[in-house]
Protein backbone atom coordinates (compact mmCIF):
# COMPACT_ATOMS: atom_id res chain seq x y z
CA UNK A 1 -18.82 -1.01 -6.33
CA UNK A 2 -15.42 -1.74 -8.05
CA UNK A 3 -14.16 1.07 -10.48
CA UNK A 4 -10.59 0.48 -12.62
CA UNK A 5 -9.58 3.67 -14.47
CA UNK A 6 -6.52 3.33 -16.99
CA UNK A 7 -4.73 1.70 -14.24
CA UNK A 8 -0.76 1.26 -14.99
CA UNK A 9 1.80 -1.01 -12.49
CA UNK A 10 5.04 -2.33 -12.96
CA UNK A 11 7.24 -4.50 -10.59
CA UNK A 12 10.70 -2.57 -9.94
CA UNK A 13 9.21 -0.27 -12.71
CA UNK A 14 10.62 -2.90 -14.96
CA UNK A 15 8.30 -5.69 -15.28
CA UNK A 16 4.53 -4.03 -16.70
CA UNK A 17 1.94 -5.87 -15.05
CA UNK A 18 -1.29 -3.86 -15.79
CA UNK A 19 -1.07 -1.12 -19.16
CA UNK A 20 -3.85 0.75 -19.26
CA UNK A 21 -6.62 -1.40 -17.43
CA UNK A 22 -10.25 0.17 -17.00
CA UNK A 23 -13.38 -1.96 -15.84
CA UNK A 24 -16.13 -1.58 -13.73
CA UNK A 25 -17.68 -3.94 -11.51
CA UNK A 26 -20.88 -3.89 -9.96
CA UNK A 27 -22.03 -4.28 -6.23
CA UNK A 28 -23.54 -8.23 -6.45
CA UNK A 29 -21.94 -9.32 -9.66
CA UNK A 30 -20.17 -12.72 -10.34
CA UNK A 31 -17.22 -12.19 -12.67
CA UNK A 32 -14.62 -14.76 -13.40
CA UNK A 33 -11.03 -13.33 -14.26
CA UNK A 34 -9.08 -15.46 -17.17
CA UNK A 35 -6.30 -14.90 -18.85
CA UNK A 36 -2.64 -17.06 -19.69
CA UNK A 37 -0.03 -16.83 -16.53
CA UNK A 38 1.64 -13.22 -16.44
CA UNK A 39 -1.88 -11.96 -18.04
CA UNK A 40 -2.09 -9.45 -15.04
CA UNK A 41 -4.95 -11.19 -13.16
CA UNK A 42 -3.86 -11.52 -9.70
CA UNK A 43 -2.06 -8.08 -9.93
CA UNK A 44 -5.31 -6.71 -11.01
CA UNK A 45 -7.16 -8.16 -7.73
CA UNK A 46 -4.26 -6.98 -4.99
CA UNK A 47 -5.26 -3.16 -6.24
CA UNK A 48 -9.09 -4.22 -5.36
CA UNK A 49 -7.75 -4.41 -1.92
CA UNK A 50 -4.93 -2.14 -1.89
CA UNK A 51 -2.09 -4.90 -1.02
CA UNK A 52 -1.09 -3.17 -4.61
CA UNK A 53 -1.17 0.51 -5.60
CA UNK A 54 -1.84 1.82 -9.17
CA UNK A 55 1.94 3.55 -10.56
CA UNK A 56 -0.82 5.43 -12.74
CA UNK A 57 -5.09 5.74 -12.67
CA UNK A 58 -7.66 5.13 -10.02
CA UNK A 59 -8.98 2.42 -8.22
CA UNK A 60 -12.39 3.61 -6.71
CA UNK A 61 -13.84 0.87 -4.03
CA UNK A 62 -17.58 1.46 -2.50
CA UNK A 63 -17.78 5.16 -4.19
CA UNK A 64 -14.29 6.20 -2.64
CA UNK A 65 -10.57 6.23 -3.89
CA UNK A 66 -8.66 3.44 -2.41
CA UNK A 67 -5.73 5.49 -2.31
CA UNK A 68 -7.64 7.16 0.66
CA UNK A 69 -8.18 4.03 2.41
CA UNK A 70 -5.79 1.56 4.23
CA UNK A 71 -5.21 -2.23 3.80
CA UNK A 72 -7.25 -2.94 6.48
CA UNK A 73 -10.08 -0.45 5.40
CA UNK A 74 -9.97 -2.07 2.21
CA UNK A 75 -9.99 -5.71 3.29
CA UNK A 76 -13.42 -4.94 5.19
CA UNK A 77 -14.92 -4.30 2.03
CA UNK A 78 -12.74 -6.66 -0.79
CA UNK A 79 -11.46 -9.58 0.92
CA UNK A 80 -9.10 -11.58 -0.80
CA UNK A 81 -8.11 -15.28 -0.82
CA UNK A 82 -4.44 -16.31 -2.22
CA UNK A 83 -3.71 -18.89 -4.65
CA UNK A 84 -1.24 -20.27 -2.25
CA UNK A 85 -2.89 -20.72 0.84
CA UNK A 86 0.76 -21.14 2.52
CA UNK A 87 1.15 -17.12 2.07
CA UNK A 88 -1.85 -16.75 3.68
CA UNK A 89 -1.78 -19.64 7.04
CA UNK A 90 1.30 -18.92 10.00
CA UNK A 91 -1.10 -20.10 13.26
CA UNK A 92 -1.03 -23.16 14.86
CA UNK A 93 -4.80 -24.11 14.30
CA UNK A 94 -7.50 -24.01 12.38
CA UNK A 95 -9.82 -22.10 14.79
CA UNK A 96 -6.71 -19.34 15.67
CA UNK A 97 -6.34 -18.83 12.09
CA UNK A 98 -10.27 -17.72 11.89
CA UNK A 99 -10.11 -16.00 14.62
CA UNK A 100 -6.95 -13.61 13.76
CA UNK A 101 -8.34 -11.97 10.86
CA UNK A 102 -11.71 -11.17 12.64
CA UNK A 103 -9.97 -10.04 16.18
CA UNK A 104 -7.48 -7.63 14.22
CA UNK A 105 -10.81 -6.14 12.47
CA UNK A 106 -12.63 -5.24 16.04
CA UNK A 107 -15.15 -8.16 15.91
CA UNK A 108 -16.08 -8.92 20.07
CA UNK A 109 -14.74 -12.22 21.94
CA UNK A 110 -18.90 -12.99 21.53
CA UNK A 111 -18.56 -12.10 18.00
CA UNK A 112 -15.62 -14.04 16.88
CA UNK A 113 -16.63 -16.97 18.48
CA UNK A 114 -19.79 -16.84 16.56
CA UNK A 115 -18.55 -16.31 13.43
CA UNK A 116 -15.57 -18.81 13.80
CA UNK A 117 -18.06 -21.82 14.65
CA UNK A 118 -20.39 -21.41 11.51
CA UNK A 119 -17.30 -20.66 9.07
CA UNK A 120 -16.06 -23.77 10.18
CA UNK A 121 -19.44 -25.61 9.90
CA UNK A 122 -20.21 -23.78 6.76
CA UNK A 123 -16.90 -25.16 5.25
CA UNK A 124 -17.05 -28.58 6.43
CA UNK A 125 -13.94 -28.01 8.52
CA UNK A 126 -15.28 -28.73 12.15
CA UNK A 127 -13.60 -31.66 12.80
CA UNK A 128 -10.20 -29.72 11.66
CA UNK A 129 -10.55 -26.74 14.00
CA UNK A 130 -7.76 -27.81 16.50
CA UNK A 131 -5.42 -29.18 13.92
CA UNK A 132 -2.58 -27.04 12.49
CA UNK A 133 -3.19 -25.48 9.46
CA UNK A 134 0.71 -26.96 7.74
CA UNK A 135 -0.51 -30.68 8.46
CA UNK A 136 -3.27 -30.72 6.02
CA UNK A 137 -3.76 -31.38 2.99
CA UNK A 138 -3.43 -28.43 0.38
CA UNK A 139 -6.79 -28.91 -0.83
CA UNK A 140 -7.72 -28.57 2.96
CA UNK A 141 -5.69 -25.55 3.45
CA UNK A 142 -7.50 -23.98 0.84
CA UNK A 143 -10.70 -24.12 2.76
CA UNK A 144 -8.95 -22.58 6.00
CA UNK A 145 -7.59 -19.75 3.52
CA UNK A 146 -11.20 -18.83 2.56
CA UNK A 147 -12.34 -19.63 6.07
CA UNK A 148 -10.05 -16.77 7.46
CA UNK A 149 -11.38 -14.38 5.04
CA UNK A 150 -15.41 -15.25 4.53
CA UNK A 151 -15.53 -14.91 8.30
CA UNK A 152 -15.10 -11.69 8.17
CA UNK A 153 -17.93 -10.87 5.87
CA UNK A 154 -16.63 -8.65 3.52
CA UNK A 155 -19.12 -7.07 0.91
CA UNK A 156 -16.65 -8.80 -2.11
CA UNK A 157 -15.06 -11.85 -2.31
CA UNK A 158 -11.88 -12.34 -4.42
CA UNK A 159 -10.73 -15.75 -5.05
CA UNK A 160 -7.24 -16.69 -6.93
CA UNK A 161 -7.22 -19.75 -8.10
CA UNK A 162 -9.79 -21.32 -5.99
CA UNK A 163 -10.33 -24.51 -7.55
CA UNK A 164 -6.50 -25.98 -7.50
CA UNK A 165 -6.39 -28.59 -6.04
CA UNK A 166 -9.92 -29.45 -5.25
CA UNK A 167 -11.90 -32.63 -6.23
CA UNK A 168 -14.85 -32.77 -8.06
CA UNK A 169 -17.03 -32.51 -4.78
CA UNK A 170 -15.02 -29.66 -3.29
CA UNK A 171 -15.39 -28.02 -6.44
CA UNK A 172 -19.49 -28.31 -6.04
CA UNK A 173 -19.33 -27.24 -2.72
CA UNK A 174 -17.17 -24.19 -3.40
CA UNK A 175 -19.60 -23.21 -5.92
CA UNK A 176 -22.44 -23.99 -3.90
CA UNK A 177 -21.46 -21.75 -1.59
CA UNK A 178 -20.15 -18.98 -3.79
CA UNK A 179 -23.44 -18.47 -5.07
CA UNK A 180 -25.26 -18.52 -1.89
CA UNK A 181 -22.66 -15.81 -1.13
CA UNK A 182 -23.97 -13.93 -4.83
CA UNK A 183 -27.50 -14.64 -3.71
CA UNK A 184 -27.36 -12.95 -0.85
CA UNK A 185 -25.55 -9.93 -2.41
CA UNK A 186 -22.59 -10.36 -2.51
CA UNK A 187 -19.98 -9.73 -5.30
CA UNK A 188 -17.98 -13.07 -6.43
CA UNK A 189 -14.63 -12.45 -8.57
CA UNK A 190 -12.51 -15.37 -9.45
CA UNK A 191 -9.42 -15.42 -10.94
CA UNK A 192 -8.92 -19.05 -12.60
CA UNK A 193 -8.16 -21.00 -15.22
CA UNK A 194 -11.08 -23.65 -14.60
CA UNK A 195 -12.61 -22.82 -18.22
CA UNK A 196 -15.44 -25.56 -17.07
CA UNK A 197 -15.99 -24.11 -13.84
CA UNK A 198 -16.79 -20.92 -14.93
CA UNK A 199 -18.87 -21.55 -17.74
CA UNK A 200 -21.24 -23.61 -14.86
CA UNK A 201 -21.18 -20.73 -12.66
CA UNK A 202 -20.14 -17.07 -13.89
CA UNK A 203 -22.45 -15.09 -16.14
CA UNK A 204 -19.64 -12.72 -16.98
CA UNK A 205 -16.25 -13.42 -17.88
CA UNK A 206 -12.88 -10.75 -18.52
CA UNK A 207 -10.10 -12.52 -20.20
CA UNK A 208 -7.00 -11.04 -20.25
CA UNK A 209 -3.43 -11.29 -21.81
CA UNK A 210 -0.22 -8.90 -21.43
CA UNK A 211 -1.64 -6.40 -19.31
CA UNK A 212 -4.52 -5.14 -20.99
CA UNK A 213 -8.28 -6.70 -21.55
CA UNK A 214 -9.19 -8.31 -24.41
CA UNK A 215 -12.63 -9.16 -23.67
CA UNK A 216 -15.56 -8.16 -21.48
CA UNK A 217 -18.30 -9.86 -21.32
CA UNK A 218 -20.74 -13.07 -21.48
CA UNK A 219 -19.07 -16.12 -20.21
CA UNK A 220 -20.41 -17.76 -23.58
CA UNK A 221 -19.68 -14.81 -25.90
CA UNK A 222 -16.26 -14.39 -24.64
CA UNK A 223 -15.53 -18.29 -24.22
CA UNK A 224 -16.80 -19.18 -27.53
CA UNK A 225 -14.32 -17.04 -29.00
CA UNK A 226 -11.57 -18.64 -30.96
CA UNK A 227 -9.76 -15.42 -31.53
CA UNK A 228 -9.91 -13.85 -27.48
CA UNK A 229 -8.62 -17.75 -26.45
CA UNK A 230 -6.16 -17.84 -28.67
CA UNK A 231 -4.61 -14.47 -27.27
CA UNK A 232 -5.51 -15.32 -23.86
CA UNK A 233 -4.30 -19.02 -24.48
CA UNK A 234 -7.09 -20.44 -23.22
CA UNK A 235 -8.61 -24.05 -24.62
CA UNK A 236 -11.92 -24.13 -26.08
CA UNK A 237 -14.72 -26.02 -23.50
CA UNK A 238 -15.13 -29.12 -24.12
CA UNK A 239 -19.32 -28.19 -24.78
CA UNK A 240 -18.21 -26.19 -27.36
CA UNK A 241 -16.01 -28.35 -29.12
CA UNK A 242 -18.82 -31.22 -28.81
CA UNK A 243 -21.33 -28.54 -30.62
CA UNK A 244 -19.04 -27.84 -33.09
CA UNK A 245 -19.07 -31.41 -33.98
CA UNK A 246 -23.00 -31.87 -34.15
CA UNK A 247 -22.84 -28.46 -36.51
CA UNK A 248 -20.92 -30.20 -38.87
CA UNK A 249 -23.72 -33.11 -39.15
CA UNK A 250 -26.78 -30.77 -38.04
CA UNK A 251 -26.47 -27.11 -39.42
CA UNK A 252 -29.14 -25.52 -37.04
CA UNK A 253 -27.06 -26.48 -33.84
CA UNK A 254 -24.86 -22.94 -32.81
CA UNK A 255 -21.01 -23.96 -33.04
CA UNK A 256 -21.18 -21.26 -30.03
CA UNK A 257 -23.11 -23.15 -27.12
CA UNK A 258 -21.18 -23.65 -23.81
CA UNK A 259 -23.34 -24.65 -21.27
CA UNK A 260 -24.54 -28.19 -20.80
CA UNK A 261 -28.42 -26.82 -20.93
CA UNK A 262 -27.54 -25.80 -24.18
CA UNK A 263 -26.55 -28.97 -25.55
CA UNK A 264 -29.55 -31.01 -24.38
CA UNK A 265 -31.85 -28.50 -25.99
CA UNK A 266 -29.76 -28.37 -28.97
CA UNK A 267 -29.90 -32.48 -29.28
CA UNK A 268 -33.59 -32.78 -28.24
CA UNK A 269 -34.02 -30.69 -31.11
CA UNK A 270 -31.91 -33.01 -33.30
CA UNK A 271 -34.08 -35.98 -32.08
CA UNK A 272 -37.32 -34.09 -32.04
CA UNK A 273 -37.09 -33.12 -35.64
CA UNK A 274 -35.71 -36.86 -37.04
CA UNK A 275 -38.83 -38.62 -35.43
C-alpha cells in the first residue's frame, strides 16, 4: 500500500528532516508513529500524501510513484488530518467545512449531502453543524478536522497528533472509531506521543529520532525497550513500570508486559500460585 525507499528531505536544504528513511506499510495495517519532537514524524506523513516531496528516494502509494500523482490524487487515497486543526478549518461552519473537501473531489450535491450528515452523526458533531468552526473548542475542532477528511473515504487515514487535547471519553471514541475504520479495511497511521494510547490500540509501532528509524515493530517489543525510548525520548508505560515492580518480588512475571491483559494474567498467576 505505502512503500518508503531511502527517502532524504531537508527544509531550505538546510534543516535534514528524513536521512535515509525506508518502510513499508501494508494495505489495512494500524501503525502508530513515535518519536521525540523534530524526530521526522509528521514530515514523514506529508510525503504519504505528497503535500511533501522526497529531495532523494521513492515514495510508492497504491503500487504507483507518488511523484506521478497530484495532491489531490494522493489525498483520495492517504488522507491526512493536522495536528493543528486551525491549518486545516477557514469556513464559516461545520457542515461547509465537510462539504469543501468532498465537492473539490467530484462527490454529487446527493453525495455530499449524504456523506456530510453521517460524518457528522458518526462524530457526535450534529448539533455543531451550523456553528463556525473558530468558536469551538480545540478539542471540538479536532473532530471537524477529521470530519473534513473521513468524509471523503480515503483508503488510509493519517492522524497527527490526534489525541491533544481530547478527554478521556473523546479519546475512547476516537479509538472506537479508528478501529471500526481498521476493521473494515482500512489502514490507520498515527503519529503521537500518547505512549498509553497506543499500547491499547496499535499492534505495530515505528519510533523514530533524528531522521532515521530506530525501531520497527511490536508495540510491546518496541515500547518495552529501554534503549529505543531512551533515543526516541520516550517514557516507559506506566504497565511496564508496574511489572517491573512485581518482577522484583515475583521472578516469573516478564519486566516486558505492556498491556493491561497482561498484567491481570501475570497477577492471577501470582495469586493462583500463593493459594
Amino acid at each position: 500500500m505505502i512503500m518508503i525507499e531511502d527517502v532524504h528531505f531537508a527544509y531550505d536544504g538546510i534543516y535534514t528532516a528524513l536521512q535515509g528513511v525506508s518502510l513499508q506499510i501494508e494495505k489495512g495495517e494500524c501503525v502508530a508513529i513515535m518519536g521525540t519532537n523534530g524526530a521526522g514524524k509528521t514530515t514523514l506523513v506529508k510525503h504519504m500524501n505528497g503535500l511533501l516531496r522526497p529531495q532523494h528516494g521513492r515514495v510508492i502509494v497504491d503500487g504507483a510513484d507518488a511523484k506521478n500523482l497530484s495532491i489531490a490524487e494522493l489525498s483520495r487515497i492517504v488522507g491526512l488530518v493536522w495536528q493543528n486543526p486551525d491549518h486545516q478549518l477557514f469556513l464559516d461552519s461545520v457542515r461547509k467545512e465537510i462539504e469543501f473537501g468532498l465537492k473539490n473531489l467530484g462527490f454529487t450535491p446527493e453525495e455530499t449531502d449524504a456523506q456530510c450528515t453521517q460524518t457528522l452523526k458518526n462524530l457526535g458533531l450534529e448539533g455543531l453543524a451550523e456553528r463556525s468552526p473558530f468558536a469551538l473548542s480545540g478539542g471540538e475542532r479536532k473532530r471537524v478536522a477529521l470530519a473534513t477528511v473521513l468524509a471523503t473515504e480515503p483508503q488510509v487515514l493519517a492522524l497527527d497528533e490526534p489525541t491533544i487535547g481530547q478527554d478521556a471519553q473523546q479519546k475512547e471514541l476516537l479509538a472506537r472509531m479508528l478501529m471500526d475504520l481498521n476493521d473494515r479495511g482500512r489502514t490507520v497511521i498515527v503519529v503521537t506521543h500518547d505512549i498509553e494510547f497506543v499500547i491499547e490500540h496499535f499492534p505495530r509501532t515505528i519510533a523514530m529520532a533524528e531522521g532515521r528509524i530506530v525501531a520497527d515493530g511490536s508495540t510491546s517489543s518496541v515500547l518495552s525497550n529501554e534503549d529505543v525510548l531512551e533515543r526516541c525520548s520516550l517514557t516507559l508505560p506506566q504497565l511496564t513500570v508496574a511489572a517491573r515492580a512485581l518482577h522484583k518480588a515475583f521472578p516469573q512475571v516478564s519486566e516486558r508486559l505492556t498491556l493491561l491483559s497482561e498484567l491481570e494474567d501475570a497477577v492471577s498467576g501470582i495469586l493462583g500460585g500463593t493459594q
